[in-house]
PDB file of N, CA and C in Angstrom:
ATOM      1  N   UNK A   1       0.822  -1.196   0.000  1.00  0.00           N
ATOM      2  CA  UNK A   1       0.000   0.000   0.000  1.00  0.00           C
ATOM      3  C   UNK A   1       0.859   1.251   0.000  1.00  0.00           C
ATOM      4  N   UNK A   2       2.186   1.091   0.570  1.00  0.00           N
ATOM      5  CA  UNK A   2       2.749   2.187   1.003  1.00  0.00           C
ATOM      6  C   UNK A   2       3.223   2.520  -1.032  1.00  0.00           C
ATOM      7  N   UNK A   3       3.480   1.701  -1.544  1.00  0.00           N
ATOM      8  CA  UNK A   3       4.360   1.892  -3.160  1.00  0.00           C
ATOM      9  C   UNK A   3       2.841   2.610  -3.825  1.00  0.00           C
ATOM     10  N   UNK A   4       1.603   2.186  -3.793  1.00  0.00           N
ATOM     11  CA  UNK A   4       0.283   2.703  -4.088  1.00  0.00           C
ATOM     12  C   UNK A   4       0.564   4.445  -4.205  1.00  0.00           C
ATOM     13  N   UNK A   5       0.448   4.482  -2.499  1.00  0.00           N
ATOM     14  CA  UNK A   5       0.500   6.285  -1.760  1.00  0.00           C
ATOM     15  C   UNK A   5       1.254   6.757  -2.059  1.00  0.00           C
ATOM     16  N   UNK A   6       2.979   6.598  -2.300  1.00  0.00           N
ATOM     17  CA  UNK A   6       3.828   6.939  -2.974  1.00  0.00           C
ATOM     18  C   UNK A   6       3.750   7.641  -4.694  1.00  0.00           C
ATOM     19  N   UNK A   7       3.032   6.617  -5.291  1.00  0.00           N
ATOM     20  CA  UNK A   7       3.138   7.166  -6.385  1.00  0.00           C
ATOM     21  C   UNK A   7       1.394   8.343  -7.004  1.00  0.00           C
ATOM     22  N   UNK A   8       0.734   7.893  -6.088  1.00  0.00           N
ATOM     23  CA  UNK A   8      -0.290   8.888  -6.158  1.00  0.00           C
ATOM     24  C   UNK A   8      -0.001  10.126  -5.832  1.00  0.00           C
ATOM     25  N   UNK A   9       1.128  10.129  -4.831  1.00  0.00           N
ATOM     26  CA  UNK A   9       1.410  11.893  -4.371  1.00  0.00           C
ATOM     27  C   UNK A   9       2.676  12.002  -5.143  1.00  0.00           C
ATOM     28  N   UNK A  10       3.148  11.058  -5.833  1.00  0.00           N
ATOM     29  CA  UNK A  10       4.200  11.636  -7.230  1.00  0.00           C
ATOM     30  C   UNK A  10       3.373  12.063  -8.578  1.00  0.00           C
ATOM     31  N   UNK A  11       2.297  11.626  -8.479  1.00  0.00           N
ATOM     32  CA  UNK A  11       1.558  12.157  -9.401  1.00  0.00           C
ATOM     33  C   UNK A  11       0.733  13.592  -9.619  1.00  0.00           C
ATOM     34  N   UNK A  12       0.087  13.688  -8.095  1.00  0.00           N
ATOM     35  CA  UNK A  12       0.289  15.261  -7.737  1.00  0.00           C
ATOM     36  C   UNK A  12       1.663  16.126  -7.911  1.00  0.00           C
ATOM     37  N   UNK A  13       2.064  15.797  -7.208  1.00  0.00           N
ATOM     38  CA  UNK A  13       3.028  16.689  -7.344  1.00  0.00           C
ATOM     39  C   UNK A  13       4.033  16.491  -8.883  1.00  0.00           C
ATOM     40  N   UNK A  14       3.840  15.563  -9.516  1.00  0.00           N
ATOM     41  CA  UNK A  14       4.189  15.950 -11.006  1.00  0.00           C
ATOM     42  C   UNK A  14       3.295  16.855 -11.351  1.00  0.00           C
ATOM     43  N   UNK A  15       1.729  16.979 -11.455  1.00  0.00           N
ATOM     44  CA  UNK A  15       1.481  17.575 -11.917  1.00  0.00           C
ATOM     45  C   UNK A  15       1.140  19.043 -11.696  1.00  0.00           C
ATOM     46  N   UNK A  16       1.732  19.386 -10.140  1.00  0.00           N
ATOM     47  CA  UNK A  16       1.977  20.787 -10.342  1.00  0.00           C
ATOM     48  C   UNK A  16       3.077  21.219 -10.380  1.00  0.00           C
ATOM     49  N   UNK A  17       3.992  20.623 -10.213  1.00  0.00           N
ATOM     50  CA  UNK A  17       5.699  20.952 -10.876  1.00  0.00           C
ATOM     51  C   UNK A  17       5.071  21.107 -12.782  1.00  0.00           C
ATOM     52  N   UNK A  18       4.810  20.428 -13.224  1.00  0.00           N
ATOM     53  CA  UNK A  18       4.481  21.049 -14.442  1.00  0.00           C
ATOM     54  C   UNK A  18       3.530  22.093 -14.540  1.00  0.00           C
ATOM     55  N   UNK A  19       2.540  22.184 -14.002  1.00  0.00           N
ATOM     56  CA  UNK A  19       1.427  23.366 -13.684  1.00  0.00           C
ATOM     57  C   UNK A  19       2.343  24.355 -13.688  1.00  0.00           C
ATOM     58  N   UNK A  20       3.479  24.597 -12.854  1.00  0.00           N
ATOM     59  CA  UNK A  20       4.465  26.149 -12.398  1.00  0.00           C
ATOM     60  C   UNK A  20       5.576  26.431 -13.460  1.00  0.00           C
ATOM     61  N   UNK A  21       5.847  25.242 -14.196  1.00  0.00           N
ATOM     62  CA  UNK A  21       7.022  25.884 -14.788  1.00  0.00           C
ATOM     63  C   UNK A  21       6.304  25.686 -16.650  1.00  0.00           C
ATOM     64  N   UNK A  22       7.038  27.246 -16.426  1.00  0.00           N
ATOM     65  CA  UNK A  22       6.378  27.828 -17.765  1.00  0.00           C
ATOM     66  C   UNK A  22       7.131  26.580 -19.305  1.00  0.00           C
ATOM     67  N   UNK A  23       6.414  27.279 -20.379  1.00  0.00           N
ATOM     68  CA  UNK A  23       6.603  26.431 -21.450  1.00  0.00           C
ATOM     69  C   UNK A  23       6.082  25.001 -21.646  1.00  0.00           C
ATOM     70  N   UNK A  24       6.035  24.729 -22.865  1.00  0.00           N
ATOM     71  CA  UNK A  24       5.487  22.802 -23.356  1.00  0.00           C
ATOM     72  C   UNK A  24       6.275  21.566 -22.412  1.00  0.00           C
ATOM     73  N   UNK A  25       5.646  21.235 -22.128  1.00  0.00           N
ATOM     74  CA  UNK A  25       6.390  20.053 -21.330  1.00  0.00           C
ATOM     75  C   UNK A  25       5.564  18.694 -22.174  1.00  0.00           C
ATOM     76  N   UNK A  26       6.163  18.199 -22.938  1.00  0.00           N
ATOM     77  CA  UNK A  26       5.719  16.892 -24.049  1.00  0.00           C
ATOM     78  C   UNK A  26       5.795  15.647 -22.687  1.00  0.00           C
ATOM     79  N   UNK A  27       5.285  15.325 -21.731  1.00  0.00           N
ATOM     80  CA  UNK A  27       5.345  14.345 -21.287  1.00  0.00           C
ATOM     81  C   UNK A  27       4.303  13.626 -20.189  1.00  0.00           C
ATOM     82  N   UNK A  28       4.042  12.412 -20.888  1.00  0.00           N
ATOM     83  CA  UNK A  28       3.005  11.602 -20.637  1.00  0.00           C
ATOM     84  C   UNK A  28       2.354  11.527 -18.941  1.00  0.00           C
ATOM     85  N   UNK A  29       1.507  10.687 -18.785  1.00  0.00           N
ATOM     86  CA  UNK A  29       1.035  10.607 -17.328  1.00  0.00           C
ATOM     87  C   UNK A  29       2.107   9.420 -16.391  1.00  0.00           C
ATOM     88  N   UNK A  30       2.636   8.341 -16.891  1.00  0.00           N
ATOM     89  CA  UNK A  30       3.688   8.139 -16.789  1.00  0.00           C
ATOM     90  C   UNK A  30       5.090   8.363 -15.970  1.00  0.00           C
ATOM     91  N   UNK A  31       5.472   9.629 -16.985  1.00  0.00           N
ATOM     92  CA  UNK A  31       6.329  10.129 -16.819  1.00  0.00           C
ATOM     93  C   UNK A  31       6.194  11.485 -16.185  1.00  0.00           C
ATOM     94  N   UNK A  32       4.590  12.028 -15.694  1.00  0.00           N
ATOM     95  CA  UNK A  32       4.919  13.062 -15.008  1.00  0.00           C
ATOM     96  C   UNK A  32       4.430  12.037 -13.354  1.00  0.00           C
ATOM     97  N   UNK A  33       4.402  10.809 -12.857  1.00  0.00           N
ATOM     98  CA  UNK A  33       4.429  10.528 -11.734  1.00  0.00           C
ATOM     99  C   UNK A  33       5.912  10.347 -11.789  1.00  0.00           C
ATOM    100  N   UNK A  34       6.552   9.655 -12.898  1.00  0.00           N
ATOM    101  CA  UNK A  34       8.384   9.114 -12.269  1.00  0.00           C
ATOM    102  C   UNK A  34       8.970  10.419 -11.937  1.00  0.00           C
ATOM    103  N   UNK A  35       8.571  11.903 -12.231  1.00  0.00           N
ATOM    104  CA  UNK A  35       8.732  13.213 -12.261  1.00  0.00           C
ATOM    105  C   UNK A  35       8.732  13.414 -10.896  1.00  0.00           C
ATOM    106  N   UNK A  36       7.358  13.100 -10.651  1.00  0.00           N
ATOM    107  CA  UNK A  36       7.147  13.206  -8.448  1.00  0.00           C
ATOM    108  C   UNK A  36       7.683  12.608  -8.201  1.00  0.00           C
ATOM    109  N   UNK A  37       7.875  11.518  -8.164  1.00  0.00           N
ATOM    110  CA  UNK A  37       8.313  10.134  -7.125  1.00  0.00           C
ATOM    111  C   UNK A  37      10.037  10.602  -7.166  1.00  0.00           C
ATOM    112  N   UNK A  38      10.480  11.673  -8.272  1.00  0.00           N
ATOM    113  CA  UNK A  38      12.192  11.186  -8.301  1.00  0.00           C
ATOM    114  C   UNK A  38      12.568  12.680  -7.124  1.00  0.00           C
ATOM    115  N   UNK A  39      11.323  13.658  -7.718  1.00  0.00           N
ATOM    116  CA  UNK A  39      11.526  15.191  -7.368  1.00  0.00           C
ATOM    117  C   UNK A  39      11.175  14.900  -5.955  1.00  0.00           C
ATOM    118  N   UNK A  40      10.496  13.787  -4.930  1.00  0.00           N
ATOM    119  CA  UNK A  40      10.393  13.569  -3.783  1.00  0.00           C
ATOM    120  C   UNK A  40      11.276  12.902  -3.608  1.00  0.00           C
ATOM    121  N   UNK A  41      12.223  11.722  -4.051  1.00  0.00           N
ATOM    122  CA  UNK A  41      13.578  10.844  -3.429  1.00  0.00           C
ATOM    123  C   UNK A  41      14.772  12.237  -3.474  1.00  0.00           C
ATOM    124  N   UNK A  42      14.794  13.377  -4.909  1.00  0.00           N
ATOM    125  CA  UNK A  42      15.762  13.932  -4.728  1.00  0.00           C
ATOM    126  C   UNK A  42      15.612  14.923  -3.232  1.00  0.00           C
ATOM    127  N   UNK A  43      14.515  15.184  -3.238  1.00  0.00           N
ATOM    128  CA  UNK A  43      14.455  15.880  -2.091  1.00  0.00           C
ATOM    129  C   UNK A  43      14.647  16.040  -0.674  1.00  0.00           C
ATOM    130  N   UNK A  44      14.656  14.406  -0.331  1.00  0.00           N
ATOM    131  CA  UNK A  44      14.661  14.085   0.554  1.00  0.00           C
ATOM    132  C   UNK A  44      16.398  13.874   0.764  1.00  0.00           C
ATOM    133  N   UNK A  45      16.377  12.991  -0.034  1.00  0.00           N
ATOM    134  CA  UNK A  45      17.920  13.034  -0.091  1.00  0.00           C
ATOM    135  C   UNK A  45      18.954  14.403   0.027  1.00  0.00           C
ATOM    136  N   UNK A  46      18.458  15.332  -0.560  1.00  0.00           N
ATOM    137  CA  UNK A  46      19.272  16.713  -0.368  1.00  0.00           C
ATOM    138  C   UNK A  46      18.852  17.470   0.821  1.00  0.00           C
ATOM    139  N   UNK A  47      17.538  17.328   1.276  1.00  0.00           N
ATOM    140  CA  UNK A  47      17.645  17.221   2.958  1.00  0.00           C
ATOM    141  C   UNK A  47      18.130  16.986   3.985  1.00  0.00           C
ATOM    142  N   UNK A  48      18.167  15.612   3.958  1.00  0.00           N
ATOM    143  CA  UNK A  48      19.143  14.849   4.832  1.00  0.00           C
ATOM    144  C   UNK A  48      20.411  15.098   4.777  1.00  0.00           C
ATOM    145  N   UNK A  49      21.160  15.426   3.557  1.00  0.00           N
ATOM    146  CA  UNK A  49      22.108  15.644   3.541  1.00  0.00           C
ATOM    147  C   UNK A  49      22.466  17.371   3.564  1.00  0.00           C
ATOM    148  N   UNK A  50      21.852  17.704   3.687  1.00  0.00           N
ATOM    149  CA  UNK A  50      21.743  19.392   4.008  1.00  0.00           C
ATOM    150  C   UNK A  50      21.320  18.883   5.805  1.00  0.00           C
ATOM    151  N   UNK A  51      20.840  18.662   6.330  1.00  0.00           N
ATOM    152  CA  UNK A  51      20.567  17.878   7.503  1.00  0.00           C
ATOM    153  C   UNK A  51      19.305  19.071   8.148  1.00  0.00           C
ATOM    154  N   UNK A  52      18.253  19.082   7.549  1.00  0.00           N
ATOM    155  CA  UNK A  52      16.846  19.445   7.418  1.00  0.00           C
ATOM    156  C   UNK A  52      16.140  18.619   7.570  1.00  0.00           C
ATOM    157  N   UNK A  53      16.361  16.888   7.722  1.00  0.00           N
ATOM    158  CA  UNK A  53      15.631  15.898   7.978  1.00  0.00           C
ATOM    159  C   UNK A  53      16.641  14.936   8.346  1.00  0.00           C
ATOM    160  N   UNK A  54      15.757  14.056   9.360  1.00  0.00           N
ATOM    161  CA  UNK A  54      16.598  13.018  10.325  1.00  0.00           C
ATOM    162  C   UNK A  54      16.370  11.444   8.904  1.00  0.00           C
ATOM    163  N   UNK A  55      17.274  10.744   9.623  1.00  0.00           N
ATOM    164  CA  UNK A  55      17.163   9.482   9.134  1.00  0.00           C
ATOM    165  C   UNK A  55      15.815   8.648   9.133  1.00  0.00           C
ATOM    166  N   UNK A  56      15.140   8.624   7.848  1.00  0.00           N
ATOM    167  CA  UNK A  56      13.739   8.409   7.873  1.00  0.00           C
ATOM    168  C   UNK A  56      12.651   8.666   8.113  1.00  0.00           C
ATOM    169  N   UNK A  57      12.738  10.093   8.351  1.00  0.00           N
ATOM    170  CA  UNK A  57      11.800  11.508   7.885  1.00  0.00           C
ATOM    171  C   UNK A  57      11.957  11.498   6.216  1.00  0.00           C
ATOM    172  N   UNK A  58      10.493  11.777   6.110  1.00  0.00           N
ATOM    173  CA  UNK A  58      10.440  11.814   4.668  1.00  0.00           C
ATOM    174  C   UNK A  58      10.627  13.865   4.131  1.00  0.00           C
ATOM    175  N   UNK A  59      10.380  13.888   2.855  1.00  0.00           N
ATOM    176  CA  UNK A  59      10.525  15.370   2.650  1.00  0.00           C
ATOM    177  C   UNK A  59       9.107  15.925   2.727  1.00  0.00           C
ATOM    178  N   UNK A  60       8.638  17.310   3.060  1.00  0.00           N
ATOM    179  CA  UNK A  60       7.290  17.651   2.766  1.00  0.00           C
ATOM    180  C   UNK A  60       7.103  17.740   1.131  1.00  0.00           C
ATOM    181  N   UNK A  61       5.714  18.324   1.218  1.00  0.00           N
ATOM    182  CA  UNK A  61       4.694  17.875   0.082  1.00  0.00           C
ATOM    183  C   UNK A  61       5.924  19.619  -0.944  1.00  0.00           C
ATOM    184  N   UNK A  62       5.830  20.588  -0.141  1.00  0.00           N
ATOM    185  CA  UNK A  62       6.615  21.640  -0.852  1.00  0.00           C
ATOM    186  C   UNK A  62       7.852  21.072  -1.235  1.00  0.00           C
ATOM    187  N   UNK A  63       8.564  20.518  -0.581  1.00  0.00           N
ATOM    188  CA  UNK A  63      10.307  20.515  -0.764  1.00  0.00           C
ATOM    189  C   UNK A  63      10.076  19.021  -1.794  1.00  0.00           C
ATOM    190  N   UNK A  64       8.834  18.445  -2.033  1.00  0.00           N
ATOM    191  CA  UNK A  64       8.943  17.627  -2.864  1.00  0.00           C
ATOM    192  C   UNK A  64       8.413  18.408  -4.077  1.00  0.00           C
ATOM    193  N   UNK A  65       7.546  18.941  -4.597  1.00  0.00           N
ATOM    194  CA  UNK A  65       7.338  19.928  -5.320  1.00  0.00           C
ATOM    195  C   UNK A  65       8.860  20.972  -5.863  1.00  0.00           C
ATOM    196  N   UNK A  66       9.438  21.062  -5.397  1.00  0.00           N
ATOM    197  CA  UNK A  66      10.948  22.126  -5.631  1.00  0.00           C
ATOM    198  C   UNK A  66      11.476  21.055  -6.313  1.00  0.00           C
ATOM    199  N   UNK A  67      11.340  20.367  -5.654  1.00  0.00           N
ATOM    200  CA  UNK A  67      12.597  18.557  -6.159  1.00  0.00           C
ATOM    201  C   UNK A  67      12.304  18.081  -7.816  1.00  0.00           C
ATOM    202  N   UNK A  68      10.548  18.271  -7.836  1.00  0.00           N
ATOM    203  CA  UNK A  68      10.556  18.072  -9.089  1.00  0.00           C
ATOM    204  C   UNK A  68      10.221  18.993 -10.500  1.00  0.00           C
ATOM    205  N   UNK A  69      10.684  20.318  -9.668  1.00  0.00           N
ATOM    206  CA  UNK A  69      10.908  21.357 -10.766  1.00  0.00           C
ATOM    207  C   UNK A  69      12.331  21.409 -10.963  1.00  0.00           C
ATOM    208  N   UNK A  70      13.134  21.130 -10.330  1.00  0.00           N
ATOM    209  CA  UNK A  70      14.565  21.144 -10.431  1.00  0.00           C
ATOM    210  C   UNK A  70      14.801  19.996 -11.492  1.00  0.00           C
ATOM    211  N   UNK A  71      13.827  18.511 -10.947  1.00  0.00           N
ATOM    212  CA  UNK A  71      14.372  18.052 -11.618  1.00  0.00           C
ATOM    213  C   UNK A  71      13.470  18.461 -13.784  1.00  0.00           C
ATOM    214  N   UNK A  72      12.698  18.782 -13.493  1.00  0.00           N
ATOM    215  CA  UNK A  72      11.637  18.976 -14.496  1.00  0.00           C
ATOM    216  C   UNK A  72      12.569  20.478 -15.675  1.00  0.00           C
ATOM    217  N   UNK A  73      13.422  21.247 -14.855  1.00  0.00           N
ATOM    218  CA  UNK A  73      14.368  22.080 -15.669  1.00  0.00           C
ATOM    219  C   UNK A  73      15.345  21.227 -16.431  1.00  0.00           C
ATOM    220  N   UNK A  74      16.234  20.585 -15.587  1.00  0.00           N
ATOM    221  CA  UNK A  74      17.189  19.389 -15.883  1.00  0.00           C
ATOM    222  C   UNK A  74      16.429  19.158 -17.024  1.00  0.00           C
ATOM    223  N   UNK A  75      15.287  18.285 -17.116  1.00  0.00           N
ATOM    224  CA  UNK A  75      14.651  17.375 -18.347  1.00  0.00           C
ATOM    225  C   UNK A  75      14.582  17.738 -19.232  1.00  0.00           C
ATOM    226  N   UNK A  76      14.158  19.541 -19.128  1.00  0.00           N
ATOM    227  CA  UNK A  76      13.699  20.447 -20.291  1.00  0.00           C
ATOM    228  C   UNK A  76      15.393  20.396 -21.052  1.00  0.00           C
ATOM    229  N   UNK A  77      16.101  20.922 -20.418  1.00  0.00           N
ATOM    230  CA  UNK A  77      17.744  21.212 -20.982  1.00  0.00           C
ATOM    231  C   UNK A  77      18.575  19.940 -21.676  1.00  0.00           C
ATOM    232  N   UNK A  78      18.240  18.415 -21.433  1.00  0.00           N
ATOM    233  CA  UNK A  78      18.755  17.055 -21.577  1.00  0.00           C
ATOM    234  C   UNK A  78      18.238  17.012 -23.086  1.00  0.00           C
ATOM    235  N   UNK A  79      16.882  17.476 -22.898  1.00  0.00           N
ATOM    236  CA  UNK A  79      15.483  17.282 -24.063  1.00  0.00           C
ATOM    237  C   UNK A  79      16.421  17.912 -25.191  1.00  0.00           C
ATOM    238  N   UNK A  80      16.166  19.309 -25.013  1.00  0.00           N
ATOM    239  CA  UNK A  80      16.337  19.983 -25.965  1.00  0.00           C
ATOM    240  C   UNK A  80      17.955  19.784 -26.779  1.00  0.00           C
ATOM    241  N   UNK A  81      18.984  19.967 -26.061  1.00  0.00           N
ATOM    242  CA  UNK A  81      19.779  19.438 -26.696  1.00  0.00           C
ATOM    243  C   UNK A  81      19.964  17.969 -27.186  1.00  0.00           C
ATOM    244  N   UNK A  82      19.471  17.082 -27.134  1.00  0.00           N
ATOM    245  CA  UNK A  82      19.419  15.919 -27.888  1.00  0.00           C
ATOM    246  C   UNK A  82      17.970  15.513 -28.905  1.00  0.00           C
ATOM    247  N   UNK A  83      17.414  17.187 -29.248  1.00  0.00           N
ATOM    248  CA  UNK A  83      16.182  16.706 -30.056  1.00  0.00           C
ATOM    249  C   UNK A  83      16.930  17.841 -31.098  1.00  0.00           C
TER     250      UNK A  83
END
């Protein structure tokens, strides 16, 4: 259940990391949950290691949202130069 909840709130939050950042974003339903789910692991991870969260504290719903506009710029810049 927990892999279920996980990717339902990667799916939110893909889809307002794309909602905020301006311009076409060509990418499927798919690929805007692997969008949340990565923009919430990066987040957490740069938390912890910024040390803003303990060992197995997860990240909030915002700092997962940031995670996957950061990563959602990255995608745009990878994209474009290899199209």
């Amino acid at each position: 259940m927990h892999y279920i909840w996980m990717a339902l709130v990667g799916l939110v939050v893909g889809f307002i990391a794309r909602a905020l950042h301006p311009g076409k974003d060509n990418l499927g339903l798919i690929m805007t949950a692997v969008l949340g789910i990565a923009g919430s692991f990066a987040a957490n991870y740069v938390g912890q290691a910024i040390g803003w969260y303990k060992a197995g504290e997860s990240a909030g719903f915002i700092a997962s949202v940031i995670g996957a506009l950061v990563l959602l710029v990255i995608y745009g810049f990878v994209a474009k130069k290899t199209a």
